[in-house]
C-alpha atoms as a PDB file:
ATOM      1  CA  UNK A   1       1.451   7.498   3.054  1.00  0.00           C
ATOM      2  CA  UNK A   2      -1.716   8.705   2.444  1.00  0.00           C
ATOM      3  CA  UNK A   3      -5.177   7.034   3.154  1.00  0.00           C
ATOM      4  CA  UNK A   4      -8.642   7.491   4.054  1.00  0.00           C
ATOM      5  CA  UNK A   5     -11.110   6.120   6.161  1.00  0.00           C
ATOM      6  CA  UNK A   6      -9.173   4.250   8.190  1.00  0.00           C
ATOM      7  CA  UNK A   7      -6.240   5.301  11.024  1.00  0.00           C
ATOM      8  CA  UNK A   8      -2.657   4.678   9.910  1.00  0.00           C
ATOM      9  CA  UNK A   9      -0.065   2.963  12.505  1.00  0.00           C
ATOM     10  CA  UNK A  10       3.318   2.960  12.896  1.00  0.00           C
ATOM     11  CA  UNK A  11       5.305   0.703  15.654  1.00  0.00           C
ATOM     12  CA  UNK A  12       9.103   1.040  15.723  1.00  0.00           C
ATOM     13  CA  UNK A  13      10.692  -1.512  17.295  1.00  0.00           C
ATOM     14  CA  UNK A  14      14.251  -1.431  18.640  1.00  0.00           C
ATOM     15  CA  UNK A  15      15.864  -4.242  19.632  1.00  0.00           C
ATOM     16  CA  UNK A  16      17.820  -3.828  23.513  1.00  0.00           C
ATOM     17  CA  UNK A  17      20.984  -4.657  23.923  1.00  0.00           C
ATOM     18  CA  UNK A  18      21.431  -6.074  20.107  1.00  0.00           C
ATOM     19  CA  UNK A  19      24.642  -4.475  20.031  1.00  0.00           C
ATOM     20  CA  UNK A  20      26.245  -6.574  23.695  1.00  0.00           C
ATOM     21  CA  UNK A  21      25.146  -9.502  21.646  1.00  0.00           C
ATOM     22  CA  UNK A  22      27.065  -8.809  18.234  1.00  0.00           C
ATOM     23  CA  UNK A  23      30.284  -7.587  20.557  1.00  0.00           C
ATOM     24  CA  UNK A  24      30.068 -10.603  23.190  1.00  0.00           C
ATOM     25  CA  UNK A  25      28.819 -13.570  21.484  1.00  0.00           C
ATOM     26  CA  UNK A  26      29.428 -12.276  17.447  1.00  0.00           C
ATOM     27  CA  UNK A  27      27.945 -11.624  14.826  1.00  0.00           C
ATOM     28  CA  UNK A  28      26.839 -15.357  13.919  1.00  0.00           C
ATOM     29  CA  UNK A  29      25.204 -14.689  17.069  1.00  0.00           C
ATOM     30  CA  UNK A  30      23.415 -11.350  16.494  1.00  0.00           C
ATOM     31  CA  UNK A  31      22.627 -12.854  13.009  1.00  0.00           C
ATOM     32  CA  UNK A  32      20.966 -15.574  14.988  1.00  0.00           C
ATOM     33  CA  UNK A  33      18.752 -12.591  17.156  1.00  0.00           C
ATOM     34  CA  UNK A  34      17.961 -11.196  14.039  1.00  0.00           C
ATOM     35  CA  UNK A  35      16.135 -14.111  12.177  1.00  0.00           C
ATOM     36  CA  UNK A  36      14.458 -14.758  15.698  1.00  0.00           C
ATOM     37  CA  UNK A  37      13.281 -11.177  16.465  1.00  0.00           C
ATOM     38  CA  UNK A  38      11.604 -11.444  12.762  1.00  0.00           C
ATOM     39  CA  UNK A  39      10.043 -14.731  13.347  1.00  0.00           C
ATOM     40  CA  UNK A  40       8.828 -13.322  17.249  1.00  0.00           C
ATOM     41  CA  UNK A  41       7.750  -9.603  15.846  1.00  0.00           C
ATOM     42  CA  UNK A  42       5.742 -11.360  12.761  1.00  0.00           C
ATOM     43  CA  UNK A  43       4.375 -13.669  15.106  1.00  0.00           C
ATOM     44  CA  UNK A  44       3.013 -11.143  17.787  1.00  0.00           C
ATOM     45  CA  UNK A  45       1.812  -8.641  14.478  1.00  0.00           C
ATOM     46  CA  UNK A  46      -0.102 -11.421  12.734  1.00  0.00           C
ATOM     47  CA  UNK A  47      -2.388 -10.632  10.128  1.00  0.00           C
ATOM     48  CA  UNK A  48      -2.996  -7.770  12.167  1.00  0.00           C
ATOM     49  CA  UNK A  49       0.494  -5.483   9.464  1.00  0.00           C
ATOM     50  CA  UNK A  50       3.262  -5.814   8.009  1.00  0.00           C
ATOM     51  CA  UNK A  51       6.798  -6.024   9.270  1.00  0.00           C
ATOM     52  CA  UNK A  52       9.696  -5.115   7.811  1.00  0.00           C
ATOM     53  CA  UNK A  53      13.531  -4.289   9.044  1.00  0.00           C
ATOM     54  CA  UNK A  54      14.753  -1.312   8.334  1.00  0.00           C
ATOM     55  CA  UNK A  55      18.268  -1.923   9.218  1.00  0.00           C
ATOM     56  CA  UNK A  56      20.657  -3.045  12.112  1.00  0.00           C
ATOM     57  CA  UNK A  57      18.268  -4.146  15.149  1.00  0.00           C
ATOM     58  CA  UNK A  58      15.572  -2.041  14.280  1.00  0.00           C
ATOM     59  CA  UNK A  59      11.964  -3.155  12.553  1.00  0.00           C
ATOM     60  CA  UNK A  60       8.983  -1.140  11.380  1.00  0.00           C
ATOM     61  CA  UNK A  61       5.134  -2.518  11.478  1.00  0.00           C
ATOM     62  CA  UNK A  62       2.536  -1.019   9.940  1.00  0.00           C
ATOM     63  CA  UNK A  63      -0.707  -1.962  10.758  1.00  0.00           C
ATOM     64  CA  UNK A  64      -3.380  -2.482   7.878  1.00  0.00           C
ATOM     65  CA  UNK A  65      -6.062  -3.144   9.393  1.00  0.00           C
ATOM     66  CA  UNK A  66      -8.047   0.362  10.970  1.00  0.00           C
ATOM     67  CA  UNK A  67      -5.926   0.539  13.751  1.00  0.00           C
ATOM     68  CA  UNK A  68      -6.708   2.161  17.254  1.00  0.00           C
ATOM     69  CA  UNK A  69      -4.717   3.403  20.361  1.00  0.00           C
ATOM     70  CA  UNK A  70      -5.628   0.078  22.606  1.00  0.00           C
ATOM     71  CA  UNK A  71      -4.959  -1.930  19.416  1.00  0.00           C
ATOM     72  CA  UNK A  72      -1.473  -0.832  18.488  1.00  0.00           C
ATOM     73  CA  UNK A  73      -0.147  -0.840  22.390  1.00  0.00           C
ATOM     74  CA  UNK A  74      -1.520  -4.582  22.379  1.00  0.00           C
ATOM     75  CA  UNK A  75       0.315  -5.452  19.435  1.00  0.00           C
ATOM     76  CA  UNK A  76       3.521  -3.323  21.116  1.00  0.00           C
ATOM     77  CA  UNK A  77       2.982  -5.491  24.389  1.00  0.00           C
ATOM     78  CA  UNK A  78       3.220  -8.671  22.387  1.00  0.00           C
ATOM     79  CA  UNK A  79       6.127  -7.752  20.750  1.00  0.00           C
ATOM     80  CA  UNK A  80       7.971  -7.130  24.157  1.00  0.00           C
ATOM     81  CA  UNK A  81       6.303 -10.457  25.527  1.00  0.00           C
ATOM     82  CA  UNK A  82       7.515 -11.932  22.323  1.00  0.00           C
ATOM     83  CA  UNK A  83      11.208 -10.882  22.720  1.00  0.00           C
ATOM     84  CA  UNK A  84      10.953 -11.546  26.779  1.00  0.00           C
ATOM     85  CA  UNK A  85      12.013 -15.277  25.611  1.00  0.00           C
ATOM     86  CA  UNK A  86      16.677 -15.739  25.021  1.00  0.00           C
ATOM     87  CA  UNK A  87      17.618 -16.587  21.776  1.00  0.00           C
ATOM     88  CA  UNK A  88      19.816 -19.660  21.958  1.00  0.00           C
ATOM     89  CA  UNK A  89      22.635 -19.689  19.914  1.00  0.00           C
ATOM     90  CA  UNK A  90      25.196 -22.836  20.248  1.00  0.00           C
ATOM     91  CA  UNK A  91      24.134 -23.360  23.490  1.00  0.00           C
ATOM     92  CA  UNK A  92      24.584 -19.640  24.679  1.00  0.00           C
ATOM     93  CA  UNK A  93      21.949 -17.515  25.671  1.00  0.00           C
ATOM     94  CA  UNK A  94      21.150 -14.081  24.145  1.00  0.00           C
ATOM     95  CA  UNK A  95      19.045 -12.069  26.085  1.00  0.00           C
ATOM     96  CA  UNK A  96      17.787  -8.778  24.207  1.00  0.00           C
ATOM     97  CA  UNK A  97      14.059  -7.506  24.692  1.00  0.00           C
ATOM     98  CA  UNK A  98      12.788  -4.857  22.633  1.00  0.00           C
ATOM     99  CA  UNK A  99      11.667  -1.115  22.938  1.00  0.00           C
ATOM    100  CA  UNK A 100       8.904  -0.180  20.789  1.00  0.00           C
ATOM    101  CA  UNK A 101       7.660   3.591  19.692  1.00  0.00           C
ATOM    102  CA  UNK A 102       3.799   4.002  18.163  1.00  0.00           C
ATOM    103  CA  UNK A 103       2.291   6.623  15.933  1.00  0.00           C
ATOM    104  CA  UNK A 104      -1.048   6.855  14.978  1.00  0.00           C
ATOM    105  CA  UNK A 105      -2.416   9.426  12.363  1.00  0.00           C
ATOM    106  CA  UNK A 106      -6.064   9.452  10.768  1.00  0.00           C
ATOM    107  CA  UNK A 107      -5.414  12.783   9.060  1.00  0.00           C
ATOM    108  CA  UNK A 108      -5.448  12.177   5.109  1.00  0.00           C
ATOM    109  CA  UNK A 109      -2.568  15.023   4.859  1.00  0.00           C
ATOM    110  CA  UNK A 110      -0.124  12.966   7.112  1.00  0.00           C
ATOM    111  CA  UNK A 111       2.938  11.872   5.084  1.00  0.00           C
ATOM    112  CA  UNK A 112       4.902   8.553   5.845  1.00  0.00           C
ATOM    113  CA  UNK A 113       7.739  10.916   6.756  1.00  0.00           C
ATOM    114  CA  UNK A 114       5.665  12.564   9.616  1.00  0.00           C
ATOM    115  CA  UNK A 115       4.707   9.265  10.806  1.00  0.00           C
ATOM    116  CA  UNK A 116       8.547   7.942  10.739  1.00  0.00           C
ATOM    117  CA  UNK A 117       9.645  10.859  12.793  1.00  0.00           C
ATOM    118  CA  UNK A 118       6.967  10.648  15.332  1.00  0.00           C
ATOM    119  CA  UNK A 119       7.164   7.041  15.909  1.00  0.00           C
ATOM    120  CA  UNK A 120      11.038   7.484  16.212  1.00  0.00           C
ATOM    121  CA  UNK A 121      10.021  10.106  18.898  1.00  0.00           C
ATOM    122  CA  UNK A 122       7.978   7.774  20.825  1.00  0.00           C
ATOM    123  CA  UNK A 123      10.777   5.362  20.431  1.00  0.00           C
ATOM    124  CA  UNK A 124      12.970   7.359  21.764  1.00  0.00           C
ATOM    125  CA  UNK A 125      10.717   8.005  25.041  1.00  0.00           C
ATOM    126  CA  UNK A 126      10.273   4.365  25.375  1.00  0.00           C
ATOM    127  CA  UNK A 127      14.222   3.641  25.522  1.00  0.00           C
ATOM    128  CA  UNK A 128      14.936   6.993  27.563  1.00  0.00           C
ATOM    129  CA  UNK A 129      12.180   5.538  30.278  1.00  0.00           C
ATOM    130  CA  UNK A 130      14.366   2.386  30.773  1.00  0.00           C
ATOM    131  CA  UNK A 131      13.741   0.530  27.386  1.00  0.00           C
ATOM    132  CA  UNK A 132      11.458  -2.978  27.442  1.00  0.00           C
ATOM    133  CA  UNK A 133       8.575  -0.233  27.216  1.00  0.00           C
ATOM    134  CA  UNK A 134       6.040   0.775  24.380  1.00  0.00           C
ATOM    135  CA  UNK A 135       5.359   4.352  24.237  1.00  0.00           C
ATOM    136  CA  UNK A 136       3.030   5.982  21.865  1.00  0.00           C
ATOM    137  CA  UNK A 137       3.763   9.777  20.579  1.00  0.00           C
ATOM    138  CA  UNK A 138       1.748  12.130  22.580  1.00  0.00           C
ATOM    139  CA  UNK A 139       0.986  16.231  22.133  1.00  0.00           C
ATOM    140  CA  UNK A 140       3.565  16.610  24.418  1.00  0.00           C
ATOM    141  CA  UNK A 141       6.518  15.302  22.998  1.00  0.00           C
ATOM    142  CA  UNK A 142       5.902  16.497  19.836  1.00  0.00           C
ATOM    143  CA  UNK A 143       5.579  20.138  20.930  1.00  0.00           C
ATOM    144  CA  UNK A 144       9.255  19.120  22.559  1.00  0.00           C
ATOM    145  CA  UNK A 145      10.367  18.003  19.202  1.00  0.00           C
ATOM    146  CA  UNK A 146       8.969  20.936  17.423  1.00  0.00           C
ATOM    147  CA  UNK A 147      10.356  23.290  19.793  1.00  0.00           C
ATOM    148  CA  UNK A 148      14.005  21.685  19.320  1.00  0.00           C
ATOM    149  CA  UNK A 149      13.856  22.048  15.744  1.00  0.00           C
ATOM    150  CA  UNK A 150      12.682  25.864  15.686  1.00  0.00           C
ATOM    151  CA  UNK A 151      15.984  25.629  18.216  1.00  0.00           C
ATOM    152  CA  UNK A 152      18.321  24.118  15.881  1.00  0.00           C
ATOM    153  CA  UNK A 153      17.070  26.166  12.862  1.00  0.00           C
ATOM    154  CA  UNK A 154      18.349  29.503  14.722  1.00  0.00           C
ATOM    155  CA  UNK A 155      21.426  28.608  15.687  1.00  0.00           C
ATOM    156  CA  UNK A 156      23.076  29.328  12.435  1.00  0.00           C
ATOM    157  CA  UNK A 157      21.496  32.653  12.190  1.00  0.00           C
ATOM    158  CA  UNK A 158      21.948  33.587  15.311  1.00  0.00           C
ATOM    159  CA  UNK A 159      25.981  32.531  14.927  1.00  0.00           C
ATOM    160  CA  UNK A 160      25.826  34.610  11.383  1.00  0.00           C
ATOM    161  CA  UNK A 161      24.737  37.494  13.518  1.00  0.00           C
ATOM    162  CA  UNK A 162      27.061  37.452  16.192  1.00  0.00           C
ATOM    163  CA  UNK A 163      24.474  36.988  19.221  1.00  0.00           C
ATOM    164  CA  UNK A 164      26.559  34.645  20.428  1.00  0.00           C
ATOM    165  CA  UNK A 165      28.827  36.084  23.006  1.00  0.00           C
ATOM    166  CA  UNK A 166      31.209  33.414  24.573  1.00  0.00           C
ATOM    167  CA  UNK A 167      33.061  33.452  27.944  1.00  0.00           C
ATOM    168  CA  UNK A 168      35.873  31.254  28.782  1.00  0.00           C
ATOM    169  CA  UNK A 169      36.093  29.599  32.308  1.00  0.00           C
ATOM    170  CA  UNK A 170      39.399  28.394  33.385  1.00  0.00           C
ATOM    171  CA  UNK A 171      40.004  25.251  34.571  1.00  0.00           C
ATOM    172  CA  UNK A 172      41.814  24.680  37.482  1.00  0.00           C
ATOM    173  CA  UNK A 173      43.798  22.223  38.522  1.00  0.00           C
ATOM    174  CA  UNK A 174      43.185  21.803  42.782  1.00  0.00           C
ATOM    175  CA  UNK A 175      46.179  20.317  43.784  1.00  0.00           C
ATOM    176  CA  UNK A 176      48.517  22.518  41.309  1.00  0.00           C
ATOM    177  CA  UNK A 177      46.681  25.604  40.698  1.00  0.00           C
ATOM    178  CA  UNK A 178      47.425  25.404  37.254  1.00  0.00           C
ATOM    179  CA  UNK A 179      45.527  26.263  34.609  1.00  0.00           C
ATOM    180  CA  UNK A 180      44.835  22.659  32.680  1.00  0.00           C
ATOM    181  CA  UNK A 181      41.690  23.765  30.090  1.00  0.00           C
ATOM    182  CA  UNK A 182      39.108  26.174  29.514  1.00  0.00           C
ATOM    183  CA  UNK A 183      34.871  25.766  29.115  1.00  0.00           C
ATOM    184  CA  UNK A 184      33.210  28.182  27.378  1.00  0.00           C
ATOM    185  CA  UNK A 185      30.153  29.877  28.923  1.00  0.00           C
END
C-alpha cells in the first residue's frame, strides 16, 4: 500500500469465541455467525472502507476515506456494539463479540505488510486485555515487537555458536523421591 495525502487505516477484527460456536452448535452454525458478522462489520464501516474476510473468524477494513485516530476507534467501537447483539441460529443463540486491532500510517514508505503486522499487534493487545476491546498499535508495542524479533533472529546464531550452555534440573517426585523428568535451565 502506498498513498499520499491522506492517512491509511487498518482495523483487524477477530471474532470471540467463533471457535465455541463451530464446536458447540456446528458449523451450520458458525456459517450462520459468519454471514452475520459481515452484514454487522459492513454495517458499522459504512461508506466510511472496505471490508473483507481474510479467513476463519477474522475480517480486515480498510478505511478510504482520510482516516484519523478518533475516527478509526469509532468505527472499532461500532463494530463491537455491532457484534454485542446473538446471532440466532434455529432458535439457538450464538453469542460471539469481536476484538478489533487498528493501525494507522500516513508515511508514503509504509507497505501493506507493515500495516498487517502492526494491526495484528494491536489485535493481539486487544484480545490479551480481555478481548471485546479495540486497541490501536502504539510506540510501545511496537518497540516490544521489534525487540522480539532482533530476539528470535539470534537465537540461531547464538545456538551455531555454542552460547548456549544448558543445565538439567531433576524432577522429583515428593512422595517417592524418584527421579520422574528433567527441565533444562
Amino acid at each position: 500500500l502506498t498513498h499520499s495525502a491522506k492517512t491509511i487505516g487498518l482495523l483487524h477484527v477477530d471474532l470471540d469465541r467463533f471457535k465455541w460456536v463451530n464446536d458447540t452448535l456446528g458449523h451450520p452454525a458458525g456459517d450462520a455467525v459468519l454471514v452475520a458478522a459481515s452484514r454487522r462489520i459492513s454495517a458499522a464501516v459504512g461508506d466510511a472502507g472496505i471490508v473483507y474476510r481474510v479467513g476463519g473468524d477474522e475480517f480486515m477494513v480498510i478505511l478510504t476515506n482520510a482516516a484519523t485516530a478518533d475516527t478509526a476507534n469509532w468505527i472499532g467501537e461500532a463494530i463491537l456494539d455491532a457484534m454485542d447483539a446473538p446471532v440466532i441460529y434455529e432458535r439457538q443463540r450464538a453469542s460471539v463479540g469481536a476484538s478489533v486491532g487498528i493501525a494507522l500510517r500516513d508515511d508514503d514508505r509504509c507497505s501493506s505488510r507493515r500495516l498487517i503486522a502492526d494491526a495484528d499487534v494491536a489485535l493481539y493487545e486487544a484480545k490479551r486485555s480481555g478481548r471485546n476491546a479495540v486497541r490501536q498499535i502504539t510506540k510501545s508495542m511496537q518497540s516490544k515487537i521489534q525487540a522480539h524479533r532482533r530476539l528470535a533472529a539470534e537465537i540461531p546464531r547464538a545456538i551455531d555458536e555454542e552460547e548456549f550452555i544448558p543445565f538439567f534440573q531433576p524432577q522429583v517426585d515428593a512422595d517417592t523421591g524418584e527421579i520422574v523428568g528433567a527441565e533444562a535451565l
